[in-house]
Every structure is written in structure tokens, then in C-alpha cells.
Protein backbone atom coordinates (compact mmCIF):
# COMPACT_ATOMS: atom_id res chain seq x y z
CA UNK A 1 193.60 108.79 69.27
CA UNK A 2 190.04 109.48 68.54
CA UNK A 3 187.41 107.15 67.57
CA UNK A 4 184.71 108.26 65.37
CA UNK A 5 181.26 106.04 65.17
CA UNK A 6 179.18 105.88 61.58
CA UNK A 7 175.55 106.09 62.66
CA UNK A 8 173.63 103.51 62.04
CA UNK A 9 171.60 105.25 59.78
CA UNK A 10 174.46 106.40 57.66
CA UNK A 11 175.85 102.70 57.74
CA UNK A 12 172.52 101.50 55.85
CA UNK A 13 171.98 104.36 53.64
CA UNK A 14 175.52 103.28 52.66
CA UNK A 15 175.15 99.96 52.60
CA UNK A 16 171.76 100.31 49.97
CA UNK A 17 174.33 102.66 47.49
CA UNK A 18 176.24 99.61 46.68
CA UNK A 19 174.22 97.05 47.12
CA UNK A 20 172.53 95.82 43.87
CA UNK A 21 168.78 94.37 44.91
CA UNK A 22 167.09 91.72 43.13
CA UNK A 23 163.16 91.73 43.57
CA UNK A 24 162.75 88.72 40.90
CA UNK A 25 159.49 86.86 42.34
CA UNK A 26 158.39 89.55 44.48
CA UNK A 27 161.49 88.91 46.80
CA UNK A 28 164.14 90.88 48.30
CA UNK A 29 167.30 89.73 47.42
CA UNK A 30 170.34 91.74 49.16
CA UNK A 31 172.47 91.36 46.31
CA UNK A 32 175.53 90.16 48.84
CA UNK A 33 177.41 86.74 47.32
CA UNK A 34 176.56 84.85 50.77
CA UNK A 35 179.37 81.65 51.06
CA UNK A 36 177.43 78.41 51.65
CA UNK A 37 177.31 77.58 55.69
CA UNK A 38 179.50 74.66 56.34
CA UNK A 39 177.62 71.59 57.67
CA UNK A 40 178.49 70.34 61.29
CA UNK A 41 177.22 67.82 63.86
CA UNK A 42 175.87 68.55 67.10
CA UNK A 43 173.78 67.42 70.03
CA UNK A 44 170.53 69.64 70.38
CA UNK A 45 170.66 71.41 74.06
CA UNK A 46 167.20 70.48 76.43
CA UNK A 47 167.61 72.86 78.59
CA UNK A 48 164.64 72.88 81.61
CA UNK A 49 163.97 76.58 82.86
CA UNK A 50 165.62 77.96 85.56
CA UNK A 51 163.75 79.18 88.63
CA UNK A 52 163.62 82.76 87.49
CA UNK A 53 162.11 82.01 83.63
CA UNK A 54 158.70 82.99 82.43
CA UNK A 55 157.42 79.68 80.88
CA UNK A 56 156.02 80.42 77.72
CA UNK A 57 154.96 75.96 76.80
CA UNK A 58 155.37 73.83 79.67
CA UNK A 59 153.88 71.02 77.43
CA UNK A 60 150.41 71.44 79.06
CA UNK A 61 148.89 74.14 77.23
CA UNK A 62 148.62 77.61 75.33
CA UNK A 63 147.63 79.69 77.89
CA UNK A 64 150.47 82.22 77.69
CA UNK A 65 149.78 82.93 73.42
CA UNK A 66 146.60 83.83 71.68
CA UNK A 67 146.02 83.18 68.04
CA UNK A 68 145.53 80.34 66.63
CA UNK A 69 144.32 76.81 68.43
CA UNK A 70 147.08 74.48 67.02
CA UNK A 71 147.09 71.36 68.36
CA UNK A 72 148.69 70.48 72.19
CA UNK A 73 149.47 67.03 72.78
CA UNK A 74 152.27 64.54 74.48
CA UNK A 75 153.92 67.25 76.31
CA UNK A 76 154.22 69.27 72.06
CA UNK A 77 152.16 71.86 70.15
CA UNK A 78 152.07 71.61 66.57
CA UNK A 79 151.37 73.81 64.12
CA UNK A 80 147.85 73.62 62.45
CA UNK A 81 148.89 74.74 59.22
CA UNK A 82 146.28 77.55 57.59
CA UNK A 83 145.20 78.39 61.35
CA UNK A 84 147.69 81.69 61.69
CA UNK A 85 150.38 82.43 63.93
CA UNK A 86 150.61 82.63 67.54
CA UNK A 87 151.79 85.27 69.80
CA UNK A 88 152.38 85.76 73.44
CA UNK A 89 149.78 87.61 75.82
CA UNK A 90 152.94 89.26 77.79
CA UNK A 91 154.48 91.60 76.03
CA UNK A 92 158.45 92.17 76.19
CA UNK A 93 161.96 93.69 75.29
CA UNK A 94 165.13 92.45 75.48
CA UNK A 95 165.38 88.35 76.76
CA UNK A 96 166.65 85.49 77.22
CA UNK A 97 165.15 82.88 75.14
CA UNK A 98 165.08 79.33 74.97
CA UNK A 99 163.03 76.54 72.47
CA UNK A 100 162.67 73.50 71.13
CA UNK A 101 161.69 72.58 67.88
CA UNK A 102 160.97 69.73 65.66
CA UNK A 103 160.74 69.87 62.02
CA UNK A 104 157.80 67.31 60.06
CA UNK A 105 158.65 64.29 58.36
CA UNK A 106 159.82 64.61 54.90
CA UNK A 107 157.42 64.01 51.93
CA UNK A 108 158.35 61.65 49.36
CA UNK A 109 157.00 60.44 46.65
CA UNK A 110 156.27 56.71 45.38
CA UNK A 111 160.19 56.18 44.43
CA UNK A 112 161.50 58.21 48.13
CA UNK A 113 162.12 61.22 46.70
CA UNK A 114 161.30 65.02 47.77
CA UNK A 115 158.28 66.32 46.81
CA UNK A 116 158.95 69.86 48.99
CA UNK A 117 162.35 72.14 48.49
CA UNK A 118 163.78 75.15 49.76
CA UNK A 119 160.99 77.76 52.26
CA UNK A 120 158.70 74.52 51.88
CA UNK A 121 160.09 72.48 53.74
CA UNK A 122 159.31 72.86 57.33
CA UNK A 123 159.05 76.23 57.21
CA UNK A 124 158.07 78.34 60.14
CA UNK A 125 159.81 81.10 62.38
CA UNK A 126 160.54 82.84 65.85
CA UNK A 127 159.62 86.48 65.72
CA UNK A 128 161.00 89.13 68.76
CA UNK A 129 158.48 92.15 69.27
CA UNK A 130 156.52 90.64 66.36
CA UNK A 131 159.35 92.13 64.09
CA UNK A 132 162.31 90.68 64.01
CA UNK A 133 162.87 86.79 62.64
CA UNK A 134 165.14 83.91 63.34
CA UNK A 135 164.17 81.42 60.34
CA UNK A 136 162.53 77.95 61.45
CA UNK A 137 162.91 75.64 58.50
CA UNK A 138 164.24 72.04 57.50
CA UNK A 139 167.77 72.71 56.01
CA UNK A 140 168.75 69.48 56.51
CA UNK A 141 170.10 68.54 53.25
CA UNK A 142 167.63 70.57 51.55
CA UNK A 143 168.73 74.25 49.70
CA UNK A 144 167.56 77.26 49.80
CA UNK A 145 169.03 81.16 49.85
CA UNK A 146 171.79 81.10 52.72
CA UNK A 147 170.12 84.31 54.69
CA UNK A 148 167.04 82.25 54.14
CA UNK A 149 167.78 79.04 55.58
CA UNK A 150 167.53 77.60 59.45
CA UNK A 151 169.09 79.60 61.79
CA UNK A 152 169.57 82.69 60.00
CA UNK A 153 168.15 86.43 60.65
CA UNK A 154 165.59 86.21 58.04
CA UNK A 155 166.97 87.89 54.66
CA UNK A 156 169.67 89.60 57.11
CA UNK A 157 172.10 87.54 57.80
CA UNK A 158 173.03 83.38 57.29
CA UNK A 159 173.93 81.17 60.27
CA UNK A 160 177.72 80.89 60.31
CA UNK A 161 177.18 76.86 59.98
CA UNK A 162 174.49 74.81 59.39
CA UNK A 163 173.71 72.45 62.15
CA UNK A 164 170.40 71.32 61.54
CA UNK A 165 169.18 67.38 62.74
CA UNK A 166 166.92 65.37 60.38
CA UNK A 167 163.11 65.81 60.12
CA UNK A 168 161.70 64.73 63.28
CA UNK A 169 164.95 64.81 65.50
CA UNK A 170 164.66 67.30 68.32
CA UNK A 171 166.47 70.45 67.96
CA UNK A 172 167.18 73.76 70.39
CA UNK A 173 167.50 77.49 70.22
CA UNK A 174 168.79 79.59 72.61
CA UNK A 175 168.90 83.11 72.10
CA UNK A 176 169.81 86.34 73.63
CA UNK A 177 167.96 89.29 71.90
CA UNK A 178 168.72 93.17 73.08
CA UNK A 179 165.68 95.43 71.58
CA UNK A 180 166.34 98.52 69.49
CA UNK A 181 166.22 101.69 71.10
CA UNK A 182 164.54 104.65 69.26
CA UNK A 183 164.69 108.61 69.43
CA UNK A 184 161.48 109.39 68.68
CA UNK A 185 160.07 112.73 67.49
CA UNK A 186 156.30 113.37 66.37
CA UNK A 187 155.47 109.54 66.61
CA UNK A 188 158.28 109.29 64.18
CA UNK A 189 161.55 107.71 64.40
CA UNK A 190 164.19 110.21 64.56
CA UNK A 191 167.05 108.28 65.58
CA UNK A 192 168.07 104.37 65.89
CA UNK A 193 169.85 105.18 69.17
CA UNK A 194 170.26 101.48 69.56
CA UNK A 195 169.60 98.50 66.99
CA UNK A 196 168.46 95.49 68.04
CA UNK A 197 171.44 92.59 68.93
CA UNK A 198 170.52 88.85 68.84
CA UNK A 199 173.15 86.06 69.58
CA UNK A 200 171.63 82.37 68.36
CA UNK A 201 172.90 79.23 69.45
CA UNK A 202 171.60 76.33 67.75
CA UNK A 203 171.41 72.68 69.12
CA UNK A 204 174.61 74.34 71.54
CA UNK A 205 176.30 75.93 68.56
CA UNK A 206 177.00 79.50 67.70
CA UNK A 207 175.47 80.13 64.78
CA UNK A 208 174.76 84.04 65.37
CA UNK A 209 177.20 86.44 67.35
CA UNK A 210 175.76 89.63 68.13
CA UNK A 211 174.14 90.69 64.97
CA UNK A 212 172.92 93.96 64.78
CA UNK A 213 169.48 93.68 63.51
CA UNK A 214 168.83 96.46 60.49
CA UNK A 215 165.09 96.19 60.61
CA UNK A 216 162.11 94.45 59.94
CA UNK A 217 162.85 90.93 58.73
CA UNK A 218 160.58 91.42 55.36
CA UNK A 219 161.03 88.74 52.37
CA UNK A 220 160.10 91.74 49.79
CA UNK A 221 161.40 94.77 50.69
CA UNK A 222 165.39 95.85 52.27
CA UNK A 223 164.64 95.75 55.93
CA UNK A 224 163.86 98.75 57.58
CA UNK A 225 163.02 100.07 61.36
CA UNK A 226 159.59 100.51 62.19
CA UNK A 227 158.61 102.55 65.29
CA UNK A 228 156.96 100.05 68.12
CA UNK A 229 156.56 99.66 71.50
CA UNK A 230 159.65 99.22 74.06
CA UNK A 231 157.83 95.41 74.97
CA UNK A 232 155.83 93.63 72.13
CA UNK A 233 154.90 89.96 72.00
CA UNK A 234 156.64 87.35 70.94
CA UNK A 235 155.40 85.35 68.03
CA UNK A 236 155.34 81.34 66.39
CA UNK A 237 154.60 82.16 62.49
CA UNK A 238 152.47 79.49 60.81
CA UNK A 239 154.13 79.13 57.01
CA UNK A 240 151.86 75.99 56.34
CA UNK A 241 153.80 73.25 57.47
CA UNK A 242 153.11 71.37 60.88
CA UNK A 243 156.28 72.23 62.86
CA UNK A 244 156.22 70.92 66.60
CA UNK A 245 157.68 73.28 69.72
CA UNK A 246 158.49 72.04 73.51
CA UNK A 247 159.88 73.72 76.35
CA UNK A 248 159.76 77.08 75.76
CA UNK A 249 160.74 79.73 78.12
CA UNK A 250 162.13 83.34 78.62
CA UNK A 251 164.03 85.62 80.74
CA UNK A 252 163.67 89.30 80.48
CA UNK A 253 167.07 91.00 80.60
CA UNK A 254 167.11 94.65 82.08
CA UNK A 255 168.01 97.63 79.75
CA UNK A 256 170.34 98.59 82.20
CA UNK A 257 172.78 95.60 81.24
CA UNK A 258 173.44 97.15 77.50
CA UNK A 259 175.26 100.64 77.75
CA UNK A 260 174.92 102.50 73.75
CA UNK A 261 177.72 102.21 71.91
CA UNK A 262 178.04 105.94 71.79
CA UNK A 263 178.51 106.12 75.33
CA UNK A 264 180.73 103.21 75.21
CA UNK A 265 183.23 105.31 73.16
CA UNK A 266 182.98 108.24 75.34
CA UNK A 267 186.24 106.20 77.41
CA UNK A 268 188.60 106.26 74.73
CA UNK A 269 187.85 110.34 73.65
């Protein structure tokens, strides 16, 4: 028996024939009837770096990111909401990465109740090569669209459960992220050889198993490829809320670990 491979580029021109796309309020929608991530319990992982990582926050300062100056104190760095993002001076590819996160208390009116909903709440996110996002927000109790909410491959992709602590509670990503690989003729690209694969555990749970990324992570427009560099840095978004970060690190994973797929199938020709 032979096994034949759709290319990737096939599989999302495909994909965009039947899929019907809403862009009410200058959003993307994908037009796919996501099912509502159950809600689970777990404890958040605080994982110190192992001898080999690159520390990216040691609690000390922000000497590995440029950007903006948010605020460094008590071993934290929070967000200084209006300030801009931040992004890493070293540039890389495919890693290891692990992060802590805690999302800002809740805001309440006189009587207790919400005053922020949905992306407001807590928003921020974690951005590989600057391109591709894992969504930072507070989905604890609080509703929003499923490939939109904590956890989830930004307007991709939602986070088979939802496992997100209170406001305030300390909570952990760690993530294994394989860059796309690109065929690239006259500064163009010719050919996803490769799409980018990211596996997300949240607070020890697995709430993303080696998704293949189909793009940029825009909120406007279907995602799409854009040609970049084999290393790019990795970037903090500020959304306007003051979300706090700890122990951050990274390993860089070697190309060499992740053979294509298309080679892959050359064993069972």
C-alpha cells in the first residue's frame, strides 16, 4: 500500500472552500462550530531551569528583551499597560519553552460584579518568531470565542480543556514549538516544506498536541504564512491589562530532531 500526503498548501486552500468566514467587527471568525472546552482542576507546574536553558526572566531584570520598560519587582515583571510589547534580543527557532504567568485581579463594581468580559480580561499573549500566538488571558469563569480563549493558538485552534486558576493564582506554560520550514524562491515563499508544530501544556495539562500551525495568528484576516527568518525573537504582547510573568526560560531544540513528513513517508512507499 501506498500513502499519498495532501500538501499543506492544498489542505488550506481546501479548508478556506468550505469554510464560511465571518468578519463581523473587523474579526476573523473561522466559521468552525468550536465545542466549549471542558473545565478541569490542576496544580500550575514551577518548574526552575535546567542547567542547559537560556534564561529569558530570572526575576532580576529585562536584560534579555527590549521594548518596553514594564515594571520588575519581587522576583515579577508586569505589564505596563499602553507601554508596547516586549521581545527578546536573541533571536530563535524551534524550543523548548517554559513560563509563568499571573493574570490581574478582577474588576468589580460597587455590588462585586464584572466590569471587564471576554479579550478584556487579562488579556495578553506569547508570540514564537514574533508570529505565531498562544493566547494569555483570564478564562477563568469568564467567556469568550473558544479559539480565542487561554491556552489556545490564537484564532487557530481552542485548548482541548480549560484549566485556568483564578486572577492572581500562579499559573505555567510549557511548550514545545518546531518552526516552519520554507522553500523559498525570489524572496518568496514557494513551498511550506514544514509548518510550524507547538505542543502546550498548561499548569501540567495537555491542552495542545502537536498542532500544526497554518500561519500568522491574525484576529482579522484567515491566517496565512509569511516568509521570515529561520530564528526570530520571541515576544510578551501588551493588550492593556497588567499581566505578571516569572521564571521564564528556553531551550533551543536542533532542526535535526524533526525529520519532514514527506520524508517520513518515504518508509512505507
Amino acid at each position: 500500500m501506498k500513502f499519498r500526503l495532501l500538501s499543506f498548501a492544498a489542505f488550506l486552500l481546501a479548508s478556506a472552500a468550505v469554510l464560511a468566514q465571518d468578519f463581523e467587527g473587523g474579526h476573523f471568525r473561522s466559521g468552525i462550530d468550536w465545542k466549549e472546552p471542558p473545565v478541569i482542576t490542576s496544580e500550575a507546574v514551577l518548574t526552575p531551569p535546567p542547567s542547559d536553558a537560556i534564561v529569558l526572566f530570572d526575576g532580576t531584570s529585562l536584560d534579555a528583551w527590549e521594548g518596553a520598560a514594564w515594571n520588575v519587582a519581587d522576583g515579577t515583571v508586569t505589564i505596563e499597560p499602553g507601554t508596547g510589547s516586549i521581545r527578546t534580543k536573541q533571536k530563535f527557532g524551534s524550543v523548548q519553552l517554559h513560563l509563568e504567568f499571573a493574570e490581574p485581579p478582577l474588576k468589580t463594581d460597587e455590588n462585586g460584579n464584572p466590569t471587564e468580559f471576554g479579550q478584556w480580561r487579562g488579556n495578553s499573549g506569547l508570540f514564537f518568531m514574533d508570529h505565531y500566538e498562544v493566547q494569555i488571558l483570564d478564562s477563568y469563569e469568564c467567556e469568550t470565542y473558544f479559539d480565542g480563549q487561554c491556552g489556545s493558538i490564537y484564532k487557530q485552534l481552542p485548548p482541548l480543556v480549560n484549566v485556568c486558576k483564578a486572577p492572581g493564582q500562579w499559573q505555567s506554560y510549557d511548550i514545545i514549538f518546531h518552526r516552519p520550514i520554507f522553500r523559498v524562491e525570489n524572496d518568496q515563499i514557494a513551498e511550506v516544506v514544514r509548518p510550524a508544530t507547538i505542543t502546550v501544556i498548561q499548569n501540567g495539562v495537555l491542552v495542545i498536541d502537536n498542532w500544526a500551525i497554518q500561519g500568522d495568528t491574525y484576529y482579522h484576516i484567515p491566517p496565512h504564512y509569511n516568509l521570515h527568518g529561520d530564528k526570530e525573537p520571541i515576544s510578551i504582547q501588551d493588550h492593556g491589562t497588567p499581566c505578571k510573568f516569572r521564571n521564564i526560560w528556553v531551550r533551543e531544540i536542533p532542526d535535526a530532531t524533526v525529520v519532514p513528513l514527506q520524508n517520513k513517508l518515504q518508509h512505507y512507499e
